[in-house]
PDB file of N, CA and C in Angstrom:
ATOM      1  N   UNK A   1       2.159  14.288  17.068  1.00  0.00           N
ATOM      2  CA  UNK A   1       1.651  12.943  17.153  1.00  0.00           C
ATOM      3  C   UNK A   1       2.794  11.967  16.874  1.00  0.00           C
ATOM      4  N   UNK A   2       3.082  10.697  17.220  1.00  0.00           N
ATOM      5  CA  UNK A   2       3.876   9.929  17.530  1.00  0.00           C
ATOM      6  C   UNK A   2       3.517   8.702  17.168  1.00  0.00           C
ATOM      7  N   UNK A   3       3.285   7.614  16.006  1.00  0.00           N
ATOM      8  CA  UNK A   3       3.028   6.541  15.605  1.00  0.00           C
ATOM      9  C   UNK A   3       3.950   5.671  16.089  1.00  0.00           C
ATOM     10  N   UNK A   4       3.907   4.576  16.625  1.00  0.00           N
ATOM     11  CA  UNK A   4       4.561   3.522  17.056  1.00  0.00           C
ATOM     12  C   UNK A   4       3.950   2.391  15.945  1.00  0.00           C
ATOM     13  N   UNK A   5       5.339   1.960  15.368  1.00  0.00           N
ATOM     14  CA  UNK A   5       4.446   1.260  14.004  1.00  0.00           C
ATOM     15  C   UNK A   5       3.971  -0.038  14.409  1.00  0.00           C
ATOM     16  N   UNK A   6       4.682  -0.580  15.217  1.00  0.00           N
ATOM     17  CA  UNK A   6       4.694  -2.334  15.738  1.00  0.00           C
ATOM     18  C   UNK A   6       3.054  -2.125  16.027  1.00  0.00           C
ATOM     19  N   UNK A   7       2.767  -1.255  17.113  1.00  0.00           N
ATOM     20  CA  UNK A   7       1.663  -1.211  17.965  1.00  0.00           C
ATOM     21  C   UNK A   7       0.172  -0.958  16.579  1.00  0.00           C
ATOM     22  N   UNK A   8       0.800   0.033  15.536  1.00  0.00           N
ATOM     23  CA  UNK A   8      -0.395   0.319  14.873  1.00  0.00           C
ATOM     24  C   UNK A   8      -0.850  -0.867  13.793  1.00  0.00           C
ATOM     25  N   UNK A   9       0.261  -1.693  13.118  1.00  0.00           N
ATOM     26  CA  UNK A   9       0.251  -2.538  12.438  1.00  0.00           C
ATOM     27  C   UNK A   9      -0.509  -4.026  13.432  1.00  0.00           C
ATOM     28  N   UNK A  10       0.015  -3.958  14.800  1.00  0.00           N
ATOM     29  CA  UNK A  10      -1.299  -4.898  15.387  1.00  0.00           C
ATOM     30  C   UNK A  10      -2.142  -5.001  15.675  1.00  0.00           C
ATOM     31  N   UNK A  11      -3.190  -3.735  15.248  1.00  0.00           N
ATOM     32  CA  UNK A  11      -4.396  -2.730  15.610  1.00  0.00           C
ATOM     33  C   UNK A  11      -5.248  -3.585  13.733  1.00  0.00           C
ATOM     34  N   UNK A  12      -4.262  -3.166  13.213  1.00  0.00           N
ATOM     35  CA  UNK A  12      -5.339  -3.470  11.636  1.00  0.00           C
ATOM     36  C   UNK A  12      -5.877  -4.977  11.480  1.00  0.00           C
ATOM     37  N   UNK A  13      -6.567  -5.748  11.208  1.00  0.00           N
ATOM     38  CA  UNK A  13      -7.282  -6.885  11.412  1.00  0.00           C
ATOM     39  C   UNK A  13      -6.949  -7.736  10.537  1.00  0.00           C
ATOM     40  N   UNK A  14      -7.268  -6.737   8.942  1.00  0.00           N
ATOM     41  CA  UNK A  14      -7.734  -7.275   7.933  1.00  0.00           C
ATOM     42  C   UNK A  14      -6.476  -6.920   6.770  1.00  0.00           C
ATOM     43  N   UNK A  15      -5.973  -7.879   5.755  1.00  0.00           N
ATOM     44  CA  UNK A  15      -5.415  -7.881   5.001  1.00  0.00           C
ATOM     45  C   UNK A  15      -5.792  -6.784   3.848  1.00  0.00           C
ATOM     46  N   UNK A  16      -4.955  -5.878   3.118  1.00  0.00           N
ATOM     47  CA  UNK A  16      -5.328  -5.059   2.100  1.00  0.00           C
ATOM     48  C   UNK A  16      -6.553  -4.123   2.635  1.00  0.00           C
ATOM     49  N   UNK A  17      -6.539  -3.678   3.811  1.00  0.00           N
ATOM     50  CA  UNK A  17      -7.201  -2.658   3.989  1.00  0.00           C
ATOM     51  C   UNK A  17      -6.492  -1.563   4.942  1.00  0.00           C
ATOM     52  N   UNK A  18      -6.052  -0.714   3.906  1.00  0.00           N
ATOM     53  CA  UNK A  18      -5.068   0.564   3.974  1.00  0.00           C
ATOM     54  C   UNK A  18      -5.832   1.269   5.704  1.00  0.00           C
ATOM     55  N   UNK A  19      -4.730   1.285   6.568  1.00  0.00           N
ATOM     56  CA  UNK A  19      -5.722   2.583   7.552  1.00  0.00           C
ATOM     57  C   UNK A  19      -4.762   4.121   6.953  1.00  0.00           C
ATOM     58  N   UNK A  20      -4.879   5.137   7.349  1.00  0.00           N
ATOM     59  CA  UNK A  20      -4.539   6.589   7.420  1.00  0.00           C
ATOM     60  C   UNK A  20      -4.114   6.684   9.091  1.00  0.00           C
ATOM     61  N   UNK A  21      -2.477   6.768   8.791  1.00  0.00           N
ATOM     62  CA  UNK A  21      -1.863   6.698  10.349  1.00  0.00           C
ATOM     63  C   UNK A  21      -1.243   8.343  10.366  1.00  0.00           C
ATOM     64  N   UNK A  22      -1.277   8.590   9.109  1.00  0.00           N
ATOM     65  CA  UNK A  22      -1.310  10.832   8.683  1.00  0.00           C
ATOM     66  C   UNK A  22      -1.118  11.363   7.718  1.00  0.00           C
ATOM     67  N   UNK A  23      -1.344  12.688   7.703  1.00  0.00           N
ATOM     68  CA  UNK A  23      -1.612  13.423   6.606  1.00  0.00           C
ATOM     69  C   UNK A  23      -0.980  14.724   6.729  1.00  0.00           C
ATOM     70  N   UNK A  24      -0.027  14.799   5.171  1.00  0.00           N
ATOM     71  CA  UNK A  24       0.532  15.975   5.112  1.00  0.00           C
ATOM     72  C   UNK A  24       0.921  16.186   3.801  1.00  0.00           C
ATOM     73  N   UNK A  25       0.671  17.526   3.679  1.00  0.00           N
ATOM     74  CA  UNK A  25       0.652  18.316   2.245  1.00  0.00           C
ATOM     75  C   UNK A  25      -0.445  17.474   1.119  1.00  0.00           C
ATOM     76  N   UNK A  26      -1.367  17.196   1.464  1.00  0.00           N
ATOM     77  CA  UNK A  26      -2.285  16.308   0.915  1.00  0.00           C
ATOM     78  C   UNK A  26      -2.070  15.212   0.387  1.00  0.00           C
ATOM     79  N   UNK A  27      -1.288  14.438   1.048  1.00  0.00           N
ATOM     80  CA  UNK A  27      -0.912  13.391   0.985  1.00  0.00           C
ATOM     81  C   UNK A  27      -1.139  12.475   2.410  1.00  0.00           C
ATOM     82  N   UNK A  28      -1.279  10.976   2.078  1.00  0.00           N
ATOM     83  CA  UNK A  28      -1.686  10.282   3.206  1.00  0.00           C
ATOM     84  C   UNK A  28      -0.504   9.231   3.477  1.00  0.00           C
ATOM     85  N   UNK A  29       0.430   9.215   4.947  1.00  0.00           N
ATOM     86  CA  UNK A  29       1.287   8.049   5.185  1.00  0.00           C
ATOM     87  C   UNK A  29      -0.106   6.757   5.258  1.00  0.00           C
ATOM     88  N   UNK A  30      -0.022   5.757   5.040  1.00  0.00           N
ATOM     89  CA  UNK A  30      -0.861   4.450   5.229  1.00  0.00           C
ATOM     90  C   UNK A  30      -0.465   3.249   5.597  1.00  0.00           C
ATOM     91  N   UNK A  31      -0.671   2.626   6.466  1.00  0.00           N
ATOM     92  CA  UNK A  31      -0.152   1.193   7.225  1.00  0.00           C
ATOM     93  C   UNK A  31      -1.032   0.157   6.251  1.00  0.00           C
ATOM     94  N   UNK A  32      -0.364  -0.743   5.736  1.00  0.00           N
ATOM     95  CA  UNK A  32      -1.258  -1.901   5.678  1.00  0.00           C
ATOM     96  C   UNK A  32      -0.964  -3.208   5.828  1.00  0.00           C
ATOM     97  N   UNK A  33      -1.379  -3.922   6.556  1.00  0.00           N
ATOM     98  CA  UNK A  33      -0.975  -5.874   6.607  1.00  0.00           C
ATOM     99  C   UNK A  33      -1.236  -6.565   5.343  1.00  0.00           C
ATOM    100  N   UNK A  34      -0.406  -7.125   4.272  1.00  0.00           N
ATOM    101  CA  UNK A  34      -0.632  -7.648   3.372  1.00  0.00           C
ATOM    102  C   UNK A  34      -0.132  -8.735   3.076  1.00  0.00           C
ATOM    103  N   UNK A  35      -0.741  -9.838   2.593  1.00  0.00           N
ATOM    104  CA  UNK A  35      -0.563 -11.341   1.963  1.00  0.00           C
ATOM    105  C   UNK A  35      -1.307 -11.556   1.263  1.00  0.00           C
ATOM    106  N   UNK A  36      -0.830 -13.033  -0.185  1.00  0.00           N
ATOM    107  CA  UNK A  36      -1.100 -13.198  -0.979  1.00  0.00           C
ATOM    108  C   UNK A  36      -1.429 -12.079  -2.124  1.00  0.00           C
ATOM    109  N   UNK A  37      -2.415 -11.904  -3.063  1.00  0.00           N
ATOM    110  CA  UNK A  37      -1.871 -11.518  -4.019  1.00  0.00           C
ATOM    111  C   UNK A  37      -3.282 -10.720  -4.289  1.00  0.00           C
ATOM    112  N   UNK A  38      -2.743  -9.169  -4.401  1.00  0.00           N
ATOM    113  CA  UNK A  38      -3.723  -8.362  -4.719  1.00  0.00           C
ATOM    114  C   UNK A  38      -3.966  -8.222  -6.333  1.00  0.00           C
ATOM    115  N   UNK A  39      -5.192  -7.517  -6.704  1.00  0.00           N
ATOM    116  CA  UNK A  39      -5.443  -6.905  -8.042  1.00  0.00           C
ATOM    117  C   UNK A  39      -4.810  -6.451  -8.260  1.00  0.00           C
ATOM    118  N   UNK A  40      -4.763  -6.070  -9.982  1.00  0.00           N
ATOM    119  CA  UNK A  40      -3.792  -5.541 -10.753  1.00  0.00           C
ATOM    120  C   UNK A  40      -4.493  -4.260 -10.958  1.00  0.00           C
ATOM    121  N   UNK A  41      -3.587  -3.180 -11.108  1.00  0.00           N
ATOM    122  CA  UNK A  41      -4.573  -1.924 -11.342  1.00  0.00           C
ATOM    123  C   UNK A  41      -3.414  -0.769 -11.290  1.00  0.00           C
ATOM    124  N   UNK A  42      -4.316   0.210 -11.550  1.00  0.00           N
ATOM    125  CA  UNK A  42      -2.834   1.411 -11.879  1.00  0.00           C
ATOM    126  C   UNK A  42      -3.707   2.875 -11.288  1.00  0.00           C
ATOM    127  N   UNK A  43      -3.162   3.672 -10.569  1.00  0.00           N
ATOM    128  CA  UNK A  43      -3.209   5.281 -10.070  1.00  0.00           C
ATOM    129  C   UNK A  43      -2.970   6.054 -11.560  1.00  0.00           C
ATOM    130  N   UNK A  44      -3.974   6.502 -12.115  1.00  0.00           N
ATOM    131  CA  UNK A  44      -4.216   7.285 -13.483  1.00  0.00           C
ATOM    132  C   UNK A  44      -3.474   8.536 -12.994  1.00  0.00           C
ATOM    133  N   UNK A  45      -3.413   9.242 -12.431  1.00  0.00           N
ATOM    134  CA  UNK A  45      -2.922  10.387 -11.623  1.00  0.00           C
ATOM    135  C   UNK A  45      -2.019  10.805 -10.223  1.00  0.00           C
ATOM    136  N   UNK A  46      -1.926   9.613 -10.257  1.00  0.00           N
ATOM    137  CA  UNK A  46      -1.061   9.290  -8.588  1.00  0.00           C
ATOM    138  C   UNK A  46       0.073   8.741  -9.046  1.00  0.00           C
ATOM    139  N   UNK A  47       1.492   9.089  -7.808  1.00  0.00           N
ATOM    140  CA  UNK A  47       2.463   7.682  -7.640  1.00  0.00           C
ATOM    141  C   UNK A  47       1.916   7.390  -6.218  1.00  0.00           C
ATOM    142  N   UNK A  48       3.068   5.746  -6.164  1.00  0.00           N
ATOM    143  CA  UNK A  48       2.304   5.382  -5.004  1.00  0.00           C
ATOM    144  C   UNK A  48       3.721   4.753  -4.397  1.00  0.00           C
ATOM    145  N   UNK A  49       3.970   5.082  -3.140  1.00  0.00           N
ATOM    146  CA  UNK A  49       5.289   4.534  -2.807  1.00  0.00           C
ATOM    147  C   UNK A  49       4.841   3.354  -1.720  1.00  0.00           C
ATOM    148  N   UNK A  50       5.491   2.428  -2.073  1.00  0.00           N
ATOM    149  CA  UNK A  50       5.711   1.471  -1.044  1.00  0.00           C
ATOM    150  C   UNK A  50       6.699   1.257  -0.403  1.00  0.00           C
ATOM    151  N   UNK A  51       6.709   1.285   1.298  1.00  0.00           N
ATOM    152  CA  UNK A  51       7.610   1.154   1.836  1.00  0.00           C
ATOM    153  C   UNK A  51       8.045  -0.061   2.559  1.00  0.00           C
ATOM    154  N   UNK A  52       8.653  -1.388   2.877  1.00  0.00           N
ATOM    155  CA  UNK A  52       8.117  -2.488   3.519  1.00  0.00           C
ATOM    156  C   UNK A  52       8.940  -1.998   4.937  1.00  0.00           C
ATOM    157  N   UNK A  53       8.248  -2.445   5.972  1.00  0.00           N
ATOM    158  CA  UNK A  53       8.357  -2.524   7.222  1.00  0.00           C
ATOM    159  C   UNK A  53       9.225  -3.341   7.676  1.00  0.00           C
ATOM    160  N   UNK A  54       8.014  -4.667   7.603  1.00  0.00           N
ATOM    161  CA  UNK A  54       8.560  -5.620   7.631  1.00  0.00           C
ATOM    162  C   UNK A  54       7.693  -7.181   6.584  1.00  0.00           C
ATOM    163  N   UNK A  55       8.762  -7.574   6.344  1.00  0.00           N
ATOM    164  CA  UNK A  55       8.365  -8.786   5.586  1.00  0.00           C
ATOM    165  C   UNK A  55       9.127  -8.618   4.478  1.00  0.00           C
ATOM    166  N   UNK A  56       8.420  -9.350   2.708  1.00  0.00           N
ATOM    167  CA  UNK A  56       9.332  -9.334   1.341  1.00  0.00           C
ATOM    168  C   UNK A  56       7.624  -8.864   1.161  1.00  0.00           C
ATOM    169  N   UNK A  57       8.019  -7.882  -0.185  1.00  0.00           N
ATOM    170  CA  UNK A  57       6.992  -7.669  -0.941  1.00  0.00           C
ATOM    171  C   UNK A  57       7.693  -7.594  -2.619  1.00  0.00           C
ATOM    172  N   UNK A  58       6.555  -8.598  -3.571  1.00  0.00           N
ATOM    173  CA  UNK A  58       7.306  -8.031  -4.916  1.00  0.00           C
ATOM    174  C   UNK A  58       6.056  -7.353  -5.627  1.00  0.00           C
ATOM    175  N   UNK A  59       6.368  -6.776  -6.437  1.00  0.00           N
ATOM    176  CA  UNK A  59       5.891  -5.775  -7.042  1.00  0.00           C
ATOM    177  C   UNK A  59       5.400  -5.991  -8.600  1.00  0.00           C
ATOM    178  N   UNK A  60       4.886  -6.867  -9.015  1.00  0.00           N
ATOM    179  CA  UNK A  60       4.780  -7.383 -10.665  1.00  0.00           C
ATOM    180  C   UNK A  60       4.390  -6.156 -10.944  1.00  0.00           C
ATOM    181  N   UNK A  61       4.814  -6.220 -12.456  1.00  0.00           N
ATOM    182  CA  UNK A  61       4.325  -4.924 -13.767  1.00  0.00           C
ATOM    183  C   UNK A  61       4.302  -6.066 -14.933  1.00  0.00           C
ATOM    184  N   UNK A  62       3.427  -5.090 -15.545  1.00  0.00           N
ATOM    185  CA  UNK A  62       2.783  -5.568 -17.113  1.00  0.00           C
ATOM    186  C   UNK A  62       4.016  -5.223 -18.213  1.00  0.00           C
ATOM    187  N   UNK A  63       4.477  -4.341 -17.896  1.00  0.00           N
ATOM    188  CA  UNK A  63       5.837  -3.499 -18.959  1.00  0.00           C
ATOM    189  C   UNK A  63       7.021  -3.622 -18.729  1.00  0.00           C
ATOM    190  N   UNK A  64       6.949  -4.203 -17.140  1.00  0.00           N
ATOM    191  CA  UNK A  64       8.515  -3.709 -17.488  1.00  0.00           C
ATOM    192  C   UNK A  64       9.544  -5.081 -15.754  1.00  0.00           C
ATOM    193  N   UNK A  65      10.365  -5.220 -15.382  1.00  0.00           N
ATOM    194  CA  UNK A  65      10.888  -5.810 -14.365  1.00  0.00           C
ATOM    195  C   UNK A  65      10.277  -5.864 -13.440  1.00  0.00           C
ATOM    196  N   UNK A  66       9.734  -6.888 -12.754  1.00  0.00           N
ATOM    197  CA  UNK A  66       9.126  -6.795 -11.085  1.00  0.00           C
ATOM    198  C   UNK A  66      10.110  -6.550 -10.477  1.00  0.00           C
ATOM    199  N   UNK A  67       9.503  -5.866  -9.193  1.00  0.00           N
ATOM    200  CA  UNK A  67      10.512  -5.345  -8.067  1.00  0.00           C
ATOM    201  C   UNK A  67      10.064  -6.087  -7.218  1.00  0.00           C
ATOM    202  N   UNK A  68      11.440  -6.545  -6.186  1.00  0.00           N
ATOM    203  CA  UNK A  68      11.095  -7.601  -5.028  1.00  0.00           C
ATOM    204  C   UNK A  68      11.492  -6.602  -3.946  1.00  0.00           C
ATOM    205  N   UNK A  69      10.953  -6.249  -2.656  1.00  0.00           N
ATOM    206  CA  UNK A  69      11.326  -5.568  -1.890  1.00  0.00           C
ATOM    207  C   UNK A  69      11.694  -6.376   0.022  1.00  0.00           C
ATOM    208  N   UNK A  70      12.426  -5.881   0.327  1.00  0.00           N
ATOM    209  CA  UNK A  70      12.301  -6.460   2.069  1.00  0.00           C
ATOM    210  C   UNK A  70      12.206  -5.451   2.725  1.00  0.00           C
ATOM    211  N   UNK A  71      12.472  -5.741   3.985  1.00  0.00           N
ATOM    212  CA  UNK A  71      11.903  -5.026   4.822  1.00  0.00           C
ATOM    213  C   UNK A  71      13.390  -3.757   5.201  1.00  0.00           C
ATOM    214  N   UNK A  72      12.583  -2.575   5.084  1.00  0.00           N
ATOM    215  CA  UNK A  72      13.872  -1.353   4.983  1.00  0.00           C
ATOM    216  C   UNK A  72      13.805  -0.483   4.049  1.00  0.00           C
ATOM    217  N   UNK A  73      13.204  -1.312   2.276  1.00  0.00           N
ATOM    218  CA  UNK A  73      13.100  -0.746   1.126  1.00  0.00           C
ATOM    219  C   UNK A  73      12.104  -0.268   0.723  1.00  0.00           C
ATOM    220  N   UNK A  74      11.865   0.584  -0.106  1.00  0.00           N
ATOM    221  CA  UNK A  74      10.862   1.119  -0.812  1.00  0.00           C
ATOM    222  C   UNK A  74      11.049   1.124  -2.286  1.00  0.00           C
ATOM    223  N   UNK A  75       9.833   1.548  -2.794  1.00  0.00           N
ATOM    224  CA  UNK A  75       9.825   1.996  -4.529  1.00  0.00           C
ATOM    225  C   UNK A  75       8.636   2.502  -4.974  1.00  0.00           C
ATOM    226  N   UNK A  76       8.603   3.545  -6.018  1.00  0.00           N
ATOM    227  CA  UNK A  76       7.764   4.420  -6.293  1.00  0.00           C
ATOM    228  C   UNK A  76       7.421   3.800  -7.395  1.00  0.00           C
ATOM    229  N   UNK A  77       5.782   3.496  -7.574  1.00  0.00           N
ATOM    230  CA  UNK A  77       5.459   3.413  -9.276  1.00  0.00           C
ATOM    231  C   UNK A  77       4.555   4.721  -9.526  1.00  0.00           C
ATOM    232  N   UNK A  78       5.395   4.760 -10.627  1.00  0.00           N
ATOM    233  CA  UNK A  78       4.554   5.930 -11.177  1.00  0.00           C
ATOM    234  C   UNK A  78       2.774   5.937 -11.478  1.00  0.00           C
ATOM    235  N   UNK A  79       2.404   7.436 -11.604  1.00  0.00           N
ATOM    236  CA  UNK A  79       0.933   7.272 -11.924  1.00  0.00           C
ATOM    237  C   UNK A  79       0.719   6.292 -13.233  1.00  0.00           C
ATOM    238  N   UNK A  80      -0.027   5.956 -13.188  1.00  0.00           N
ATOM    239  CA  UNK A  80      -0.676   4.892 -14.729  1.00  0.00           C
ATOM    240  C   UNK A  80       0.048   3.823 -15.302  1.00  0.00           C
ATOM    241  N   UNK A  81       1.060   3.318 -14.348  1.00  0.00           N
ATOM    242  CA  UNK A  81       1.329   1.980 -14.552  1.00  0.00           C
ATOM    243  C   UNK A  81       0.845   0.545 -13.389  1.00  0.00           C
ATOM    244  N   UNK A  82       0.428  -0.080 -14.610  1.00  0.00           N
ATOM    245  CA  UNK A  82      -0.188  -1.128 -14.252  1.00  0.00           C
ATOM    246  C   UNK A  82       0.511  -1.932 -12.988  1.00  0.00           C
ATOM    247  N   UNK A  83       0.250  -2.830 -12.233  1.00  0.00           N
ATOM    248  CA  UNK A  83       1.095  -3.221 -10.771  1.00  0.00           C
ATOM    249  C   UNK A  83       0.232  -3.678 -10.034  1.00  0.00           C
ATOM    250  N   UNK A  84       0.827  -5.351  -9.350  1.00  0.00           N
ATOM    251  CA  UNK A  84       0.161  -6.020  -8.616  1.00  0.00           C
ATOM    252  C   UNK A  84       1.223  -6.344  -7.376  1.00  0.00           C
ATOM    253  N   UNK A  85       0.530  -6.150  -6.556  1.00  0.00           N
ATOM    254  CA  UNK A  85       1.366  -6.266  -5.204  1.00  0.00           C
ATOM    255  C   UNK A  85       1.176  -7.602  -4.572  1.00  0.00           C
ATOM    256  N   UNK A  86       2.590  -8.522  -4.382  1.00  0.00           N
ATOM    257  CA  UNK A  86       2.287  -9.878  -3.661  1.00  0.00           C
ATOM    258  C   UNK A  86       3.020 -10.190  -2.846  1.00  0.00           C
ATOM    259  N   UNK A  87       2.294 -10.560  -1.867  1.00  0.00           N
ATOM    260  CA  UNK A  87       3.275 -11.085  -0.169  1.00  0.00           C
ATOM    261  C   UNK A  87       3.048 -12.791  -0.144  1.00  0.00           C
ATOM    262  N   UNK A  88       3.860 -13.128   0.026  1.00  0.00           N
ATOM    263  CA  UNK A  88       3.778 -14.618   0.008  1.00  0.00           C
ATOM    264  C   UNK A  88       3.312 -15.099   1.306  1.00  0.00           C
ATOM    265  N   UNK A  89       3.642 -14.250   2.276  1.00  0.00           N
ATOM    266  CA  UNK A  89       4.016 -14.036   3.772  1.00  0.00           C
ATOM    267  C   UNK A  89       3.623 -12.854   3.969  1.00  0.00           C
ATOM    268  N   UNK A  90       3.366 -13.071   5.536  1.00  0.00           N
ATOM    269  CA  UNK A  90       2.793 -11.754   5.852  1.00  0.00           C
ATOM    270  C   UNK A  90       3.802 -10.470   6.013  1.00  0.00           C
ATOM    271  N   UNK A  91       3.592  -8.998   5.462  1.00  0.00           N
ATOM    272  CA  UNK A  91       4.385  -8.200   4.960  1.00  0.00           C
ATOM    273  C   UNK A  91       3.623  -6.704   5.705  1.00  0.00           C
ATOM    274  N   UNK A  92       4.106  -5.822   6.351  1.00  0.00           N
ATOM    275  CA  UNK A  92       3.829  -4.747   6.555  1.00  0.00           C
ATOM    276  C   UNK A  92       4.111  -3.184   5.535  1.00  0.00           C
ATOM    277  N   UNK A  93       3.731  -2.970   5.075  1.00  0.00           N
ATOM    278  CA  UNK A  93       3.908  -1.576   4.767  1.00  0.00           C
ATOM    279  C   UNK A  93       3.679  -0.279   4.671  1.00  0.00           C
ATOM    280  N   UNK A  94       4.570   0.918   4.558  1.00  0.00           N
ATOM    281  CA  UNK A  94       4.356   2.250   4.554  1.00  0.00           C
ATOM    282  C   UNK A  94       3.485   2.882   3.390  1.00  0.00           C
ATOM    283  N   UNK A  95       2.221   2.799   2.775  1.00  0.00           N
ATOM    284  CA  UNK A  95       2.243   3.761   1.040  1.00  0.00           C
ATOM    285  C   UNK A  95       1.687   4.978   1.418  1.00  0.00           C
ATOM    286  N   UNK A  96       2.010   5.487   0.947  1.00  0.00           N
ATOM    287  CA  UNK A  96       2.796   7.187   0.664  1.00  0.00           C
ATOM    288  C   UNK A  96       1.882   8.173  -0.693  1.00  0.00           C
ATOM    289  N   UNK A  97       0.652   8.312  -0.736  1.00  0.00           N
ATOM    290  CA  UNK A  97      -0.314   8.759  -2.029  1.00  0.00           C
ATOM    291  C   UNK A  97      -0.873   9.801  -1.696  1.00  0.00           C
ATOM    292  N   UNK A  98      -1.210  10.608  -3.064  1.00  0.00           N
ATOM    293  CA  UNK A  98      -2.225  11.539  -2.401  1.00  0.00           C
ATOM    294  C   UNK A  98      -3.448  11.396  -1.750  1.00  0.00           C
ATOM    295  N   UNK A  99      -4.313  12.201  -0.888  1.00  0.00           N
ATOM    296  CA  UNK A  99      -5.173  11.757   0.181  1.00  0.00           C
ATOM    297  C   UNK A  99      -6.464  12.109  -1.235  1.00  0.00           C
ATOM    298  N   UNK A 100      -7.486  10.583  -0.943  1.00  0.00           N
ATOM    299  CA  UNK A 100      -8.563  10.368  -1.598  1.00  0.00           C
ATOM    300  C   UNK A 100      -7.927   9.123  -2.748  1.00  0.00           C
ATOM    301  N   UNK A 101      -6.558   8.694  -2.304  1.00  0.00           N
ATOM    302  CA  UNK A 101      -6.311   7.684  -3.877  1.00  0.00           C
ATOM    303  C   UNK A 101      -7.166   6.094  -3.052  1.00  0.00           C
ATOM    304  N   UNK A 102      -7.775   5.669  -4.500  1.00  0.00           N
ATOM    305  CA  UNK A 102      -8.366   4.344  -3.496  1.00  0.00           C
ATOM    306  C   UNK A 102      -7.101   3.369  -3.652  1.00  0.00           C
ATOM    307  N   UNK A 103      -7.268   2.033  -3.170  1.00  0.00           N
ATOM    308  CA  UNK A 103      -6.471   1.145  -2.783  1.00  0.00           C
ATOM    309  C   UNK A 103      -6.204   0.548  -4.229  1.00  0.00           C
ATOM    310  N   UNK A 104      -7.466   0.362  -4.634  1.00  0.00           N
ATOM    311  CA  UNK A 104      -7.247  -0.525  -6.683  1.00  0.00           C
ATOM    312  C   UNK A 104      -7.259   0.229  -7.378  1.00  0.00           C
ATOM    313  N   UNK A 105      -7.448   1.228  -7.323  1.00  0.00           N
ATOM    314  CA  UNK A 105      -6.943   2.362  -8.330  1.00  0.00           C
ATOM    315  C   UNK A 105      -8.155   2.680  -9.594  1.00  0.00           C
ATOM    316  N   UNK A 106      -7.651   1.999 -10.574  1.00  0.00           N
ATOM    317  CA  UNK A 106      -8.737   1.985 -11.768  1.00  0.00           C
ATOM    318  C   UNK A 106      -9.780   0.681 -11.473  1.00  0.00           C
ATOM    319  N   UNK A 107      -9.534  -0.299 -10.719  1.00  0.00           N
ATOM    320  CA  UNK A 107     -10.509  -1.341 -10.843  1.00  0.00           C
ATOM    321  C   UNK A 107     -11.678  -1.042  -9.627  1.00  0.00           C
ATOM    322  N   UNK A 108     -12.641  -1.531  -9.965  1.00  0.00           N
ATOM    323  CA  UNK A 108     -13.435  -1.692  -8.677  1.00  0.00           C
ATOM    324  C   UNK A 108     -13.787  -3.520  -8.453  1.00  0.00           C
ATOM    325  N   UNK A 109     -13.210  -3.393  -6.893  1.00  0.00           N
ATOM    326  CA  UNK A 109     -13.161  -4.880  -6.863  1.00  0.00           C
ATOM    327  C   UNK A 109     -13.734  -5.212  -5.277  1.00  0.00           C
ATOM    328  N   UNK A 110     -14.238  -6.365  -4.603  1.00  0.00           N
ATOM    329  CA  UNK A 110     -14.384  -6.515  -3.416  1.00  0.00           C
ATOM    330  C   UNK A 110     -13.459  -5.922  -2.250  1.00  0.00           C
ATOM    331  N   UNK A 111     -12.075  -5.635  -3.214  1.00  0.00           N
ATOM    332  CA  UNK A 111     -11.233  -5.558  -2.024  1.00  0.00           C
ATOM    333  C   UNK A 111     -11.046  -3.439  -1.794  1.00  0.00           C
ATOM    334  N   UNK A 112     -11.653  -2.829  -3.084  1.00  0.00           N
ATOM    335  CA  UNK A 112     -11.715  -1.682  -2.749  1.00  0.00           C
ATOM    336  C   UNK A 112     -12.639  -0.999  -1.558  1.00  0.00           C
ATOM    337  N   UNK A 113     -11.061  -0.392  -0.939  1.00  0.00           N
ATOM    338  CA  UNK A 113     -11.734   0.381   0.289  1.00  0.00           C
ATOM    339  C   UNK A 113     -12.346   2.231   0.139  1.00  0.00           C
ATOM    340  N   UNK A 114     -13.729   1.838  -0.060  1.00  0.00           N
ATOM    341  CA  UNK A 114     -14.813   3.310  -0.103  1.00  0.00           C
ATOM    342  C   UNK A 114     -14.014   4.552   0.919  1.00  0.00           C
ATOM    343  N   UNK A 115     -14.157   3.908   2.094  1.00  0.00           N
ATOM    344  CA  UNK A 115     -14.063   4.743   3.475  1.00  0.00           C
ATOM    345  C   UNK A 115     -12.424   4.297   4.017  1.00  0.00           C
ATOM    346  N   UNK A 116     -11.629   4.945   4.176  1.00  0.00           N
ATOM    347  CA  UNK A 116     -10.391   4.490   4.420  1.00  0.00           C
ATOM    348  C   UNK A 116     -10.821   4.786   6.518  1.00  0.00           C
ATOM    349  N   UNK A 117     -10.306   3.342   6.754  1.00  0.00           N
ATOM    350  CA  UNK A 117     -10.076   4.093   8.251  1.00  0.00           C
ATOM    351  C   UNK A 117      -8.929   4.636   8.950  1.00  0.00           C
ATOM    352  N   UNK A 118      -8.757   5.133   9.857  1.00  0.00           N
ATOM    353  CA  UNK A 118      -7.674   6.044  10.664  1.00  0.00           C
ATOM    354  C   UNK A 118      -7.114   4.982  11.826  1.00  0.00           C
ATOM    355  N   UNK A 119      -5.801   5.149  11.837  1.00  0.00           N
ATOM    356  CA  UNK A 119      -5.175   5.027  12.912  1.00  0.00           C
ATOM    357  C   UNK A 119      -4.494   5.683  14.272  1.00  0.00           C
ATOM    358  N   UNK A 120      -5.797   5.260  15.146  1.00  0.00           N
ATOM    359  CA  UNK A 120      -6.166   6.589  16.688  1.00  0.00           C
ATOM    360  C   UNK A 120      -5.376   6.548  17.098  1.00  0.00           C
TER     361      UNK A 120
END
């Protein structure tokens, strides 16, 4: 299978809603379009890598340095640290989790996605 990212990233509609573009070793690659400023929340058992595509993404933490990212970079937060993801601008990215992690992690919020969808 062969993802063309431009094409799949203009397929997703909606801001902060992760699709599943594949899956391997039980883990899920995930596309998502993101702006403005998501919940704060932490993977109790997961890391979660973000990759940016394209755009700036920074990365606030409760403990420790925010990470500002552009487009090219990535960064891994570990399981059970706290982290809010913000695009000022619209921002594409790669995250990289095990398959079944939800999007807010410990919170349940309007923006948690139940049913993750796929990218055909």
């Amino acid at each position: 299978m062969v993802v063309d990212l431009a094409e799949a990233f203009a397929r997703i509609e909606e801001f902060w809603s992760p699709h599943v573009a594949a899956e391997l070793n039980g883990q899920h690659v995930k596309l998502a379009r993101l702006e403005g400023t998501f919940d704060w929340h932490h993977h109790e058992s997961a890391d979660e890598l973000f990759l940016v595509q394209e755009g700036e993404l920074t990365i606030r933490f409760r403990d420790r340095t925010d990470v500002h990212l552009t487009a090219g970079q990535f960064h891994v937060v570990p399981a059970g640290v706290d982290h809010q993801p913000v695009a000022d601008e619209e921002c594409h990215v790669l995250l990289f989790e095990p398959a079944g992690t939800l999007n807010t992690g410990n919170v349940d919020s309007e923006r948690t996605v139940e049913e993750e969808q796929r990218i055909e």
